[in-house]
PDB file of N, CA and C in Angstrom:
ATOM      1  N   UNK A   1     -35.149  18.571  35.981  1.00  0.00           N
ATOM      2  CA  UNK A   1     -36.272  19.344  36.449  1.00  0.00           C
ATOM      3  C   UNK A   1     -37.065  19.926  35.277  1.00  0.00           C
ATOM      4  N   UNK A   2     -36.387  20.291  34.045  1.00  0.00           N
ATOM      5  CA  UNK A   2     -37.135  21.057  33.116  1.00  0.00           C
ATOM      6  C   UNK A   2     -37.715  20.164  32.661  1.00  0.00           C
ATOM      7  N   UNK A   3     -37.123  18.605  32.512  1.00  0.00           N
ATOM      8  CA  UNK A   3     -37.997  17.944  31.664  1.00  0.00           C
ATOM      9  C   UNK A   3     -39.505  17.193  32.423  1.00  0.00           C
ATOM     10  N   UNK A   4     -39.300  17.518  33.732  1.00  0.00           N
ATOM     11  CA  UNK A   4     -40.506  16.950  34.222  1.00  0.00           C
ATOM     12  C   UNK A   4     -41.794  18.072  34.001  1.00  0.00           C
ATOM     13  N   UNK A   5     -40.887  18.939  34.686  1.00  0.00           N
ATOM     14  CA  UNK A   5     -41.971  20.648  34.497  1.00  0.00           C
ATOM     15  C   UNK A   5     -42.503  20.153  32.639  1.00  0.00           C
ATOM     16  N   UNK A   6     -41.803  20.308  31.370  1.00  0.00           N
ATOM     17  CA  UNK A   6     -41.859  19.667  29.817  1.00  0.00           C
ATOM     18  C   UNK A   6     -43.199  18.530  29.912  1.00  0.00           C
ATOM     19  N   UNK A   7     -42.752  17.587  30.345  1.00  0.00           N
ATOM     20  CA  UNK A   7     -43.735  16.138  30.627  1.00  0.00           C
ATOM     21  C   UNK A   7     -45.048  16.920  31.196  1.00  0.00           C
ATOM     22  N   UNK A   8     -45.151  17.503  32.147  1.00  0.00           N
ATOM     23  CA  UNK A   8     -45.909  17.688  33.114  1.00  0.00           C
ATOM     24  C   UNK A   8     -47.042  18.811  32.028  1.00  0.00           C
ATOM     25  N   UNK A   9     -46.814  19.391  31.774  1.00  0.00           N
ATOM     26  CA  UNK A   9     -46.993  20.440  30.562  1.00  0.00           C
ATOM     27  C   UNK A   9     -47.769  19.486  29.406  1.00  0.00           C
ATOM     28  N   UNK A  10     -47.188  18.275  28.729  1.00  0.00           N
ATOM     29  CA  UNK A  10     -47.641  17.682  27.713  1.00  0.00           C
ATOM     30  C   UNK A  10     -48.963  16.404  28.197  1.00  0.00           C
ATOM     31  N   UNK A  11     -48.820  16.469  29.580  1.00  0.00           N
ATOM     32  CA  UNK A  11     -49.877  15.527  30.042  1.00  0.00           C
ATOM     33  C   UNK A  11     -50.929  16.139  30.448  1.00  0.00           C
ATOM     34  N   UNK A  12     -50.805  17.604  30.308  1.00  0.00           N
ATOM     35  CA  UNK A  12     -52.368  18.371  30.815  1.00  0.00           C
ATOM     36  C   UNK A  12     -52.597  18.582  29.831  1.00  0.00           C
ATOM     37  N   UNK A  13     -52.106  19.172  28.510  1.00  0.00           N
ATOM     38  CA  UNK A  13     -52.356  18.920  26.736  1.00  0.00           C
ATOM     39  C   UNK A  13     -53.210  17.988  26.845  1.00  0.00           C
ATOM     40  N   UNK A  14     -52.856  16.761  26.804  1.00  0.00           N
ATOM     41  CA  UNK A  14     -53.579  15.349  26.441  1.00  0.00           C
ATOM     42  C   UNK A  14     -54.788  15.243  27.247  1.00  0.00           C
ATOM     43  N   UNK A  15     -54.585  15.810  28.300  1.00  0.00           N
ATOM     44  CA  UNK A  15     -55.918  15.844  29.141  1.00  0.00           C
ATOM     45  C   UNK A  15     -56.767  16.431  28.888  1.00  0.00           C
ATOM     46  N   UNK A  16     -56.757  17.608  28.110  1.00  0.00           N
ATOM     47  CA  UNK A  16     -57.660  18.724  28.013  1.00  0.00           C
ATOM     48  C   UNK A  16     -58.111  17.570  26.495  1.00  0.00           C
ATOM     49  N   UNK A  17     -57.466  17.389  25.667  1.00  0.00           N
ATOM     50  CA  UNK A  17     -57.717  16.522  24.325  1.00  0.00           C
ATOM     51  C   UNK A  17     -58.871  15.515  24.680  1.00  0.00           C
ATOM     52  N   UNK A  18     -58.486  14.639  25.453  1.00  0.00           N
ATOM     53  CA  UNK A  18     -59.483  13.416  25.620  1.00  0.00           C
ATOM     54  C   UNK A  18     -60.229  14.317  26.146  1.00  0.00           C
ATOM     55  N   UNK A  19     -60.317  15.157  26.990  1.00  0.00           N
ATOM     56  CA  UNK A  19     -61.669  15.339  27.504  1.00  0.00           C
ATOM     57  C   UNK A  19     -62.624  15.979  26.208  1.00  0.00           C
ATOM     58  N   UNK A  20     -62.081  16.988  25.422  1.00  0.00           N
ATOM     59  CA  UNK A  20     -62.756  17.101  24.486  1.00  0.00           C
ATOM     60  C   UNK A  20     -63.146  15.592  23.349  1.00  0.00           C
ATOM     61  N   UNK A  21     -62.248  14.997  22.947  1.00  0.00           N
ATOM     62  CA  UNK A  21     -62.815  13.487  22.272  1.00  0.00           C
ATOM     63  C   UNK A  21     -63.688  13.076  23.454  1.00  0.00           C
ATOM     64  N   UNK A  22     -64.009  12.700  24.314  1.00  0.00           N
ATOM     65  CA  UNK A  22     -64.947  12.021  25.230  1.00  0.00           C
ATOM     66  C   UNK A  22     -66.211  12.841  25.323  1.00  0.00           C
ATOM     67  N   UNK A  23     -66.279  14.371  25.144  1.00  0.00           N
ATOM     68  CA  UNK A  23     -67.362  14.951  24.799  1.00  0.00           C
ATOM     69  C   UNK A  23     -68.025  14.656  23.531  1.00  0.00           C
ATOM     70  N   UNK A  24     -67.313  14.458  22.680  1.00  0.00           N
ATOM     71  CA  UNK A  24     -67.826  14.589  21.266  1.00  0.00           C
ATOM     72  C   UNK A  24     -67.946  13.237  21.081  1.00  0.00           C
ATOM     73  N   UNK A  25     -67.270  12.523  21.440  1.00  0.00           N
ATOM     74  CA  UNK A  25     -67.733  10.524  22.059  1.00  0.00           C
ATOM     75  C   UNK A  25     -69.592  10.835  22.566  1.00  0.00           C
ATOM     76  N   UNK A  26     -69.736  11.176  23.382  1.00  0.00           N
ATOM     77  CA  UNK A  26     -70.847  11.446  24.328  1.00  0.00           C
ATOM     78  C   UNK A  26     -71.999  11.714  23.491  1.00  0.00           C
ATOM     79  N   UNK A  27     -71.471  12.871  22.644  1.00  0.00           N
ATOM     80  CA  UNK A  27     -72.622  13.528  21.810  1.00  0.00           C
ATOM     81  C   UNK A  27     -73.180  12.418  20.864  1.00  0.00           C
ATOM     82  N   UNK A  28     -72.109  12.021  19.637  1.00  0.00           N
ATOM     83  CA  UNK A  28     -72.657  11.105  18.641  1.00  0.00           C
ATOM     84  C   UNK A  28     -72.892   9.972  19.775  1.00  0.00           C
ATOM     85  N   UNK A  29     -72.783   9.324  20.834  1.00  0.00           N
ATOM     86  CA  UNK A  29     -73.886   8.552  21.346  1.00  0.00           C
ATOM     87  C   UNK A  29     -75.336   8.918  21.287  1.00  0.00           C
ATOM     88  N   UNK A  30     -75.320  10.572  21.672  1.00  0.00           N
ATOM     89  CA  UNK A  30     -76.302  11.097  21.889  1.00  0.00           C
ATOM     90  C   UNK A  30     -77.236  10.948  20.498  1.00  0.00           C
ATOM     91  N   UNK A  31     -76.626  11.284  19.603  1.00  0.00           N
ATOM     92  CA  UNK A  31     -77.443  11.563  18.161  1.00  0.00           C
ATOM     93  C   UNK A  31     -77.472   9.677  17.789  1.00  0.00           C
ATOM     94  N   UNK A  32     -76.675   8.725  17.976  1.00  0.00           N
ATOM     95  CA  UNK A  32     -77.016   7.417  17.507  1.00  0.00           C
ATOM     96  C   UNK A  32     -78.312   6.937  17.954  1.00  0.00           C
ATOM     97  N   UNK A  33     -78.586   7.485  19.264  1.00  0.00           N
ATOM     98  CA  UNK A  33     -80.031   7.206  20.013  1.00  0.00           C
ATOM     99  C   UNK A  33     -80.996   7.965  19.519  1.00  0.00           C
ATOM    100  N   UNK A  34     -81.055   8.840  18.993  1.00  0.00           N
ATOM    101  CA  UNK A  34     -82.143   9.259  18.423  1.00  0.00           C
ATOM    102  C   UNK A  34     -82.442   8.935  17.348  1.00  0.00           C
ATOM    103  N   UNK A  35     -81.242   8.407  16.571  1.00  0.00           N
ATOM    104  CA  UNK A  35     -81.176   7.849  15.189  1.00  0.00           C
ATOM    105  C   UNK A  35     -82.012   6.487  15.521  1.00  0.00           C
ATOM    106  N   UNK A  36     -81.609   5.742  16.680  1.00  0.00           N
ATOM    107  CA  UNK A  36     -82.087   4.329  16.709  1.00  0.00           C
ATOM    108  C   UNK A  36     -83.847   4.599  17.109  1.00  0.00           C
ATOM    109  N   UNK A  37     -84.018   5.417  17.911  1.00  0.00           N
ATOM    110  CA  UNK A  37     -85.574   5.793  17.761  1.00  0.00           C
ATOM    111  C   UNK A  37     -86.020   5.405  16.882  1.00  0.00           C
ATOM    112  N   UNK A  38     -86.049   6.623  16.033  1.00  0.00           N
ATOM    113  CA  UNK A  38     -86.574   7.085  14.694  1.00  0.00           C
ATOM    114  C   UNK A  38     -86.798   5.708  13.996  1.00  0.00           C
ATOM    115  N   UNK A  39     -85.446   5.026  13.819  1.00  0.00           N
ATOM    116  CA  UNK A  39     -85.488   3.667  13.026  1.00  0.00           C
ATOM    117  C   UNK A  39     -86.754   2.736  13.460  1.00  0.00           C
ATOM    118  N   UNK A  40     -86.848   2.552  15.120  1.00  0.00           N
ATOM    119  CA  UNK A  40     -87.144   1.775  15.884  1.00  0.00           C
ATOM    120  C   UNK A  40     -88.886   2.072  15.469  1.00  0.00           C
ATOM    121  N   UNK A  41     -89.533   3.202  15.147  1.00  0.00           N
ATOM    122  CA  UNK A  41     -90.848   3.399  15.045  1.00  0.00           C
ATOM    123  C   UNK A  41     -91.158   4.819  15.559  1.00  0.00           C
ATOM    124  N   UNK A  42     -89.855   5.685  16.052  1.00  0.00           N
ATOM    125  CA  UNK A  42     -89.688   7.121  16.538  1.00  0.00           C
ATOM    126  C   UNK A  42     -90.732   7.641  15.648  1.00  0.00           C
ATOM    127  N   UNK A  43     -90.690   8.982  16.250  1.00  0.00           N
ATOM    128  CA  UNK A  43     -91.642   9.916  15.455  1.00  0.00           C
ATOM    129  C   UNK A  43     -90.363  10.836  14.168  1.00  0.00           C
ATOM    130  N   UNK A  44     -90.836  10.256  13.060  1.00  0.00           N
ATOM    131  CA  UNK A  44     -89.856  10.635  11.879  1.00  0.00           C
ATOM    132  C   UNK A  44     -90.424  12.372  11.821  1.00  0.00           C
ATOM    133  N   UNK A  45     -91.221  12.936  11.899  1.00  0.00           N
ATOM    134  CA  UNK A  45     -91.554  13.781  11.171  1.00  0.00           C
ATOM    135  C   UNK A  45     -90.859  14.787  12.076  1.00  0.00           C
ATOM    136  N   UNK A  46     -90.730  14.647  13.483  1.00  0.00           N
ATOM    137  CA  UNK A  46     -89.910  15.234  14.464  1.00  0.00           C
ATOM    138  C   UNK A  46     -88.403  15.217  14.261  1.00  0.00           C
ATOM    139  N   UNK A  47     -88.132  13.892  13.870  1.00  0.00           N
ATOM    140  CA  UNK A  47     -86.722  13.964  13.382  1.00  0.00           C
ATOM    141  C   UNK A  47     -86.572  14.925  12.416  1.00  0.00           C
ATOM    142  N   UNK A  48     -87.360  14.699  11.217  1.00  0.00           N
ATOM    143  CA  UNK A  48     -87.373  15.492  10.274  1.00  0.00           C
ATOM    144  C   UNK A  48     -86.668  16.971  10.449  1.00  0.00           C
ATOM    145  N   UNK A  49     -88.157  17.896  10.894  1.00  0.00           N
ATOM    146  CA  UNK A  49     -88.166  18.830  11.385  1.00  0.00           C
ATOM    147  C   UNK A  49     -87.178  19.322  12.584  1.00  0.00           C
ATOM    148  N   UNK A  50     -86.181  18.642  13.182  1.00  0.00           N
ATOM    149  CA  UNK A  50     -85.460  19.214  13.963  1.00  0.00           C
ATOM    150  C   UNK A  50     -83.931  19.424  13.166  1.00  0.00           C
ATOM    151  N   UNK A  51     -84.162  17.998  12.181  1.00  0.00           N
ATOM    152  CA  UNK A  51     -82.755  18.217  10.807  1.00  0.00           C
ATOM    153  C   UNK A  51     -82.374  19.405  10.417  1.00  0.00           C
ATOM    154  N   UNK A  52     -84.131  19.633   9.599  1.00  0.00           N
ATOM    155  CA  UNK A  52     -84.618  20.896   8.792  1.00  0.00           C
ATOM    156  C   UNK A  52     -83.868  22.544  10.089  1.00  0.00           C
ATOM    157  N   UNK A  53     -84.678  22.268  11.057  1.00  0.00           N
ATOM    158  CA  UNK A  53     -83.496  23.835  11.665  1.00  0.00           C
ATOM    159  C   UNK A  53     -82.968  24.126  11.691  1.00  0.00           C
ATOM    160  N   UNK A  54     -82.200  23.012  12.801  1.00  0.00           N
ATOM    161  CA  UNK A  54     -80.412  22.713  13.377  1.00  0.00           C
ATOM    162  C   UNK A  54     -79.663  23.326  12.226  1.00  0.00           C
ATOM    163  N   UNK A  55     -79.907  21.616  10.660  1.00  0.00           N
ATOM    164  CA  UNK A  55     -78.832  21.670   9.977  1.00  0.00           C
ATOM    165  C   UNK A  55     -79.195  22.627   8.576  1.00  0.00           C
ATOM    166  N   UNK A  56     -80.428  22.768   8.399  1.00  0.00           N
ATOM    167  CA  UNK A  56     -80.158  23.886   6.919  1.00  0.00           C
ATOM    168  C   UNK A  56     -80.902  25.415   7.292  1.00  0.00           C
ATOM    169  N   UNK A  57     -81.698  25.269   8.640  1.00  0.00           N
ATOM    170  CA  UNK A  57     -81.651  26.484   8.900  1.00  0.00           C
ATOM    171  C   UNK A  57     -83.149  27.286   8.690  1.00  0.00           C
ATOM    172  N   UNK A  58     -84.076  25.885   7.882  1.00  0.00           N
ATOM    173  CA  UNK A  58     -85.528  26.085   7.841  1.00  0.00           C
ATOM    174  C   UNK A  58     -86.256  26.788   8.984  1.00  0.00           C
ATOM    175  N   UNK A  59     -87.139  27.534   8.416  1.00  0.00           N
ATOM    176  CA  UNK A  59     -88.528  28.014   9.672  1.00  0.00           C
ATOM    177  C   UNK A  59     -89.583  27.341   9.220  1.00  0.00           C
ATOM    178  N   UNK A  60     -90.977  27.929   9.816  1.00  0.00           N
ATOM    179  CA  UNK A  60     -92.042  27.399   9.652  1.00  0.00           C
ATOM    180  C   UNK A  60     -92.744  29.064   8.848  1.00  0.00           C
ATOM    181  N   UNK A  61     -93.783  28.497   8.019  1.00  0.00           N
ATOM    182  CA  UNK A  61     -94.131  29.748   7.409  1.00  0.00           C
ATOM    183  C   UNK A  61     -94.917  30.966   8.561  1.00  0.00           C
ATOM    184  N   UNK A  62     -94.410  31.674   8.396  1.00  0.00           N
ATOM    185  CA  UNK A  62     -95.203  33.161   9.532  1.00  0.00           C
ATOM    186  C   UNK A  62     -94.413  33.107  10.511  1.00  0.00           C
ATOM    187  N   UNK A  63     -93.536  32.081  10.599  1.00  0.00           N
ATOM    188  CA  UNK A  63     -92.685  32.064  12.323  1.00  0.00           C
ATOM    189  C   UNK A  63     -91.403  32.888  12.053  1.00  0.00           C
ATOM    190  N   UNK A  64     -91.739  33.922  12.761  1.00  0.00           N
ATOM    191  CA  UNK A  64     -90.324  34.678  13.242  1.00  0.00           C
ATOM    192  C   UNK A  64     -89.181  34.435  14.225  1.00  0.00           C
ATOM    193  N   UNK A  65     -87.889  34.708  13.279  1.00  0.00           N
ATOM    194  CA  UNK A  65     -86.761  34.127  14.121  1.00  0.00           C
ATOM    195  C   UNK A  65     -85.979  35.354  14.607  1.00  0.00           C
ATOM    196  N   UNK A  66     -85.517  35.190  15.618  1.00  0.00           N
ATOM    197  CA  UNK A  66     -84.779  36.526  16.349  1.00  0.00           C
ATOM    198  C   UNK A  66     -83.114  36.136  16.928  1.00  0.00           C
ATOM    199  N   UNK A  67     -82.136  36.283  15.980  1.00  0.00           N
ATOM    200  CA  UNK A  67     -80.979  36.637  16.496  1.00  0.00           C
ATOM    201  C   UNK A  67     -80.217  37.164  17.586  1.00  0.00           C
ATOM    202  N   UNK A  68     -79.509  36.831  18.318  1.00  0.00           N
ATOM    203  CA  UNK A  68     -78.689  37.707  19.303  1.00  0.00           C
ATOM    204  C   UNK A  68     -77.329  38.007  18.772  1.00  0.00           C
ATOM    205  N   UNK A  69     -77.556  39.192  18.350  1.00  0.00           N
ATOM    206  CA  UNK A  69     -75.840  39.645  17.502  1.00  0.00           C
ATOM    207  C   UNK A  69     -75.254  40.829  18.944  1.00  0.00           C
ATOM    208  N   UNK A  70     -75.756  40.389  19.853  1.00  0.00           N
ATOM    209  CA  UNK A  70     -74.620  40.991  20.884  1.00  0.00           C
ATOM    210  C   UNK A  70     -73.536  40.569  21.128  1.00  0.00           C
ATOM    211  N   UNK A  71     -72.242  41.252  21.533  1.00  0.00           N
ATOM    212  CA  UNK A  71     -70.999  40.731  22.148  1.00  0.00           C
ATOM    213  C   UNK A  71     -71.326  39.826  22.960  1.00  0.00           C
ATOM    214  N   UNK A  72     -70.618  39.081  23.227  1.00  0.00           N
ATOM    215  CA  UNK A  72     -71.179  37.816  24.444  1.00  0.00           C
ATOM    216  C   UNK A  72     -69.504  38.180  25.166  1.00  0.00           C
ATOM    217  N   UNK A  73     -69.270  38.718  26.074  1.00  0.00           N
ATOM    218  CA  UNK A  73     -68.178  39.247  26.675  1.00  0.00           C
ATOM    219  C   UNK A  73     -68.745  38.972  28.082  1.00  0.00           C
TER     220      UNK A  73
END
């Protein structure tokens, strides 16, 4: 009995796992398609500029950015 209750325990582990790998599967699909855009004749300068936010955190000159440093509880 303990070892099924044990088993039973290590197969909802694995479940919760793939479901997270199958999200993050999902996503870089998501970003390969925009990648293949861009390649394809996409609008680069959009790519650009969404890099520039996301990943280093750029603004635009005069544009104000506003934080939420509340508890999220």
């Amino acid at each position: 009995m303990i070892s099924f209750v044990s088993t039973r325990l290590e197969i909802r582990e694995k479940e919760k796992e793939a479901a997270a790998v199958q999200a993050q599967y999902e996503e870089q699909c998501a970003e390969n398609e925009r990648l293949h855009n861009v390649i394809d004749g996409g609008d680069e300068s959009e790519y650009m500029e969404r890099v520039a936010r996301e990943k280093l955190g750029y603004v635009m000159p005069d544009e104000k950015v506003y934080y939420d440093i509340t508890p999220s509880n």
